[in-house]
Protein backbone atom coordinates (compact mmCIF):
# COMPACT_ATOMS: atom_id res chain seq x y z
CA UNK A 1 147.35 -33.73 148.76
CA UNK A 2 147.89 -34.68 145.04
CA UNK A 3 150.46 -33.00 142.58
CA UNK A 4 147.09 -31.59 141.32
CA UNK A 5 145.93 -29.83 143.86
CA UNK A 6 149.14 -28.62 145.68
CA UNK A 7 149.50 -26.98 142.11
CA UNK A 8 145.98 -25.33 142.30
CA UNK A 9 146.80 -24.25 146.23
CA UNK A 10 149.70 -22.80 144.91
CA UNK A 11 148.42 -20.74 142.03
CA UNK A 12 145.47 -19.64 144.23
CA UNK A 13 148.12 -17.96 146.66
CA UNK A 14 149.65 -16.37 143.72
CA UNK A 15 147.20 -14.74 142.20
CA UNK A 16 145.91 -12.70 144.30
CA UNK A 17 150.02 -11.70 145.18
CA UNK A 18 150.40 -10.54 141.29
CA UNK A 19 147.46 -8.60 141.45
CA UNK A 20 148.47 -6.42 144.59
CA UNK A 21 152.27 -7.06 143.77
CA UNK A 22 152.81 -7.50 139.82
CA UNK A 23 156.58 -7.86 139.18
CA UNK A 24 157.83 -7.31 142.58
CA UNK A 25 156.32 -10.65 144.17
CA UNK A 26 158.72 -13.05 145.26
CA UNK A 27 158.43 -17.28 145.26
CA UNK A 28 159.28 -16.81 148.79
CA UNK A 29 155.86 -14.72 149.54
CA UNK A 30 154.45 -17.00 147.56
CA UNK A 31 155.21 -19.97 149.66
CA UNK A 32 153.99 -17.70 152.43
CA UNK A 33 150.63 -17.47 151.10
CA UNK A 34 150.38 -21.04 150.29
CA UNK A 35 151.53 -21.97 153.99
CA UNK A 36 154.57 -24.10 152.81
CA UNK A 37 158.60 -24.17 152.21
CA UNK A 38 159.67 -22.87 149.27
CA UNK A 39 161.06 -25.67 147.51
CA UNK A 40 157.90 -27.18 147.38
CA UNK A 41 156.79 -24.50 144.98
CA UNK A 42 159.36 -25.57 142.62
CA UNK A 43 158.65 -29.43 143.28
CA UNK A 44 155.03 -28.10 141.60
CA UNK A 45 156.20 -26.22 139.11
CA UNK A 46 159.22 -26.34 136.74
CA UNK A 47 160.38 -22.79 137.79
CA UNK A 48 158.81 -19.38 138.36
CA UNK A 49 157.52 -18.62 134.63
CA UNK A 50 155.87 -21.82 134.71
CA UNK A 51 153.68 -20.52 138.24
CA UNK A 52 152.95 -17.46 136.83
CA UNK A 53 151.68 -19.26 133.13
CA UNK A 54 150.04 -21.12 134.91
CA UNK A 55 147.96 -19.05 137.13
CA UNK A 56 146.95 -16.75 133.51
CA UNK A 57 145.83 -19.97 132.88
CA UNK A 58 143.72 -20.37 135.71
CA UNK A 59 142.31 -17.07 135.69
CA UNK A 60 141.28 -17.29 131.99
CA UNK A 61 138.42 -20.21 133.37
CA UNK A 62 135.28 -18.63 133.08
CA UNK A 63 133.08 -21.82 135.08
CA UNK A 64 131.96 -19.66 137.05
CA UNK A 65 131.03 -16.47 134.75
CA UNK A 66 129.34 -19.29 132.79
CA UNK A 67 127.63 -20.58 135.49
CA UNK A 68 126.58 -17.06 136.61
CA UNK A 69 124.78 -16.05 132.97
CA UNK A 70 122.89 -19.38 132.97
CA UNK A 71 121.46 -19.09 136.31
CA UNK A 72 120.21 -15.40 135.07
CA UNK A 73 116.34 -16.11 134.70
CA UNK A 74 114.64 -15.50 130.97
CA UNK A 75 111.66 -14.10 132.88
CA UNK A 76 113.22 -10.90 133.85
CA UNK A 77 113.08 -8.31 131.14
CA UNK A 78 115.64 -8.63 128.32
CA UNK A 79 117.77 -5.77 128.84
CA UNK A 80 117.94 -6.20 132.45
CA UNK A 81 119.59 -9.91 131.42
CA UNK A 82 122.04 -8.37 129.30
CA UNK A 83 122.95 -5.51 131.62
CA UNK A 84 124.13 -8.81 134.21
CA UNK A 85 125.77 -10.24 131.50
CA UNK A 86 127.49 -7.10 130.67
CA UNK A 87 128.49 -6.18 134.29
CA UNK A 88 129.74 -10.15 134.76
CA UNK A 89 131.70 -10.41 131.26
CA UNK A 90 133.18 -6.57 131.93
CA UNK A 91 134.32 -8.29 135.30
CA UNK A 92 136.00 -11.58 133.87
CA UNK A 93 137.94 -9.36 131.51
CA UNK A 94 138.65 -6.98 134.52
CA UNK A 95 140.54 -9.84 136.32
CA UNK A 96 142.11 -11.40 133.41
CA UNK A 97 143.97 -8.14 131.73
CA UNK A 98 144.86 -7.13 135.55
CA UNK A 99 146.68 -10.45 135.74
CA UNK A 100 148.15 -10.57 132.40
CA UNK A 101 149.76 -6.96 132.78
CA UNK A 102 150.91 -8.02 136.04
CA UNK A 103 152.67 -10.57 134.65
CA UNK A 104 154.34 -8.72 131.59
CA UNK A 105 155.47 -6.82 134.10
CA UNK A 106 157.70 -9.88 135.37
CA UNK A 107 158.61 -10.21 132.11
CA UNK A 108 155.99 -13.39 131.06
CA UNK A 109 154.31 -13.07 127.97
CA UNK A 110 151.30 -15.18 126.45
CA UNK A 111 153.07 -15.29 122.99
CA UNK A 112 156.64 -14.88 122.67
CA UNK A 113 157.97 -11.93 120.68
CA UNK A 114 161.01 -14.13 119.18
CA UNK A 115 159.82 -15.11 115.90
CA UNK A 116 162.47 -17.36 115.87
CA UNK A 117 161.75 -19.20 119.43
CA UNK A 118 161.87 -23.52 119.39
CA UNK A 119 158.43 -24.97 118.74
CA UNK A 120 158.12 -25.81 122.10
CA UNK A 121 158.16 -22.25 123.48
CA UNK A 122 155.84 -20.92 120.74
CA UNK A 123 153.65 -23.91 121.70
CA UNK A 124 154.08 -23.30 125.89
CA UNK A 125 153.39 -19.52 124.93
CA UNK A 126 149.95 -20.18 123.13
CA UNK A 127 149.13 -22.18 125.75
CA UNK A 128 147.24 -19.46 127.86
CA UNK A 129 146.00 -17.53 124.95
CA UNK A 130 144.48 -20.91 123.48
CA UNK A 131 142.90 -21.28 126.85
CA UNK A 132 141.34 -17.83 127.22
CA UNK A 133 139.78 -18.22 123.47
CA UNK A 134 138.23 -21.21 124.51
CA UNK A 135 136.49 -19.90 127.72
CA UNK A 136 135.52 -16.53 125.67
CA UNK A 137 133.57 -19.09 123.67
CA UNK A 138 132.17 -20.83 126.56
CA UNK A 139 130.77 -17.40 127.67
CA UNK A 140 129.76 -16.63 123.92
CA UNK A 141 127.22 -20.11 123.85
CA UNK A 142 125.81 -19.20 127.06
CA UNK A 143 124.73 -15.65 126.26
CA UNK A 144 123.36 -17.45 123.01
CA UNK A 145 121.66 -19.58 124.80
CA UNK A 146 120.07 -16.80 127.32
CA UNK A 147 119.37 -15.22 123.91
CA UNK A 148 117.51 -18.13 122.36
CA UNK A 149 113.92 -17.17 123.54
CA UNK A 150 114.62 -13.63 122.23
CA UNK A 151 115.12 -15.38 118.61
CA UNK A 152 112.09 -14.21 117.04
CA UNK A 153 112.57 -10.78 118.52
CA UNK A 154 116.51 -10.67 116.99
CA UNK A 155 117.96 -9.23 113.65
CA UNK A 156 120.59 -11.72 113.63
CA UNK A 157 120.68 -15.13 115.11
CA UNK A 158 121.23 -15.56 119.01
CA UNK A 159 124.98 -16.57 118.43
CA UNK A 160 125.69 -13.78 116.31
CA UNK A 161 124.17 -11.38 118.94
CA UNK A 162 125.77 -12.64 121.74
CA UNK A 163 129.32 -12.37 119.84
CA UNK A 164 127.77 -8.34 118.85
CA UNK A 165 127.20 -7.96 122.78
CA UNK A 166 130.37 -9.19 123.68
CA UNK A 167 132.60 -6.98 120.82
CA UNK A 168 130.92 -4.09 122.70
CA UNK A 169 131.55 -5.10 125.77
CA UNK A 170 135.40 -5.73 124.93
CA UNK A 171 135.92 -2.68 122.99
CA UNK A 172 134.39 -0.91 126.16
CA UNK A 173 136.89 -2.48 128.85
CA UNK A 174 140.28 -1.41 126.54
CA UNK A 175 139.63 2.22 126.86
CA UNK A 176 141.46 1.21 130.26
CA UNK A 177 141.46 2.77 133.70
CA UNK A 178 142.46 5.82 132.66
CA UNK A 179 139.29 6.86 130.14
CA UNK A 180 137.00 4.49 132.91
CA UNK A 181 135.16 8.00 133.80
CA UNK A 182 134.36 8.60 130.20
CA UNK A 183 133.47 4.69 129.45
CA UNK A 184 129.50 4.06 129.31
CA UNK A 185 127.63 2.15 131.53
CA UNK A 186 126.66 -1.53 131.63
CA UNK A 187 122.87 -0.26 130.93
CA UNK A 188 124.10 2.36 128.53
CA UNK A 189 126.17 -0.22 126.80
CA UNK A 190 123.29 -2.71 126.65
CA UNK A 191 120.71 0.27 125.28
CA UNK A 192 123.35 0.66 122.39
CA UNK A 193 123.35 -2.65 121.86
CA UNK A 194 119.35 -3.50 121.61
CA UNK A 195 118.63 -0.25 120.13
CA UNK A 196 121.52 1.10 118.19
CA UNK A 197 123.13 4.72 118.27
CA UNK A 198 120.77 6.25 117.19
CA UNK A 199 117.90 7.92 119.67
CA UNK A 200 114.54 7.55 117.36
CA UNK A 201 112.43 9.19 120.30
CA UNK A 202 114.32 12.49 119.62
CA UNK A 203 112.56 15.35 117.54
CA UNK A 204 116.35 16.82 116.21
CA UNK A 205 116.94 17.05 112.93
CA UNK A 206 119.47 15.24 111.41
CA UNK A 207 121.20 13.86 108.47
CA UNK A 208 119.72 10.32 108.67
């Protein structure tokens, strides 16, 4: 097995340990879960904040939500297309925010807080973050592109709409688990987003 992909064995043990464990998860059940000694965690990795970086890293990668939108077909009705992408982007942001309070819990942090850290740090920090900006753009251009027969249909162009789709969807998932009875649906969401806020089948009065 390459350097490579003991690394990747080892950060696919972890992960799944920081989401059940957060903080409290030892290298020790780590190398447990990967099925090897201990020092041979930190023969792959400099130390422990360098594993758990790492695996935000790894968990930002959105191949396969990317893979999942363009295999959604353009022959099913539009808002049943952006409903799956809705349920699939609302479940890569699930899994990354999970992870990443995990691991402020054990004290690791995307971006450090010292203003004054070495270049290196602030570079090591931004790292992650970097990473997850590019993949949230990877899932941007394929919504676009799921979007693209829709163009004539559209107010804006398909990019535009798929970066509308996915502010809602964001600003949707940070209510957090404790307003998730309160937060819409996927298809609710996706109405709002086609149609706007406004109900133009209803006979009420109003000020509009």
């Amino acid at each position: 097995m390459s350097v490579e992909e003991r690394r990747e064995s080892i950060i696919a043990a972890t992960i799944p340990l920081l989401l059940e464990r957060g903080d409290a998860v030892t290298t020790s059940q780590i190398a447990a879960a990967a099925g090897i000694a201990e020092g041979t965690v930190f023969r792959a990795f400099r130390d422990k904040h360098d594993l758990l970086t790492s695996c935000l890293r790894v968990a930002a990668r959105s191949d396969a939500e990317v893979e999942r939108i363009a295999g959604i077909r353009t022959s099913l009705p539009l808002a049943e297309r952006m409903t799956t992408v809705s349920e699939v982007v609302g479940g890569y942001l699930d899994r990354i925010w999970r992870l990443a309070h995990a691991l402020r819990s054990a004290g690791v942090h995307p971006q450090p807080e010292d203003a004054h850290a070495d270049r290196t740090a602030r570079r090591e920090h931004a790292e992650p973050r970097n990473e997850m900006e590019r993949n949230m753009q990877r899932v941007a251009a394929a919504i676009a592109d799921l979007l693209a027969p829709e163009a004539a249909r559209l107010r804006v162009a398909p990019p535009q709409a798929a970066r509308l789709l996915l502010g809602l969807i964001f600003a949707n998932r940070m209510q957090g688990e404790s307003h998730a009875a309160e937060r819409p649906s996927a298809e609710q969401l996706v109405d709002v987003f086609l149609h706007g806020a406004i109900d133009t089948t209803s006979t009420r009065g109003g000020n509009g």
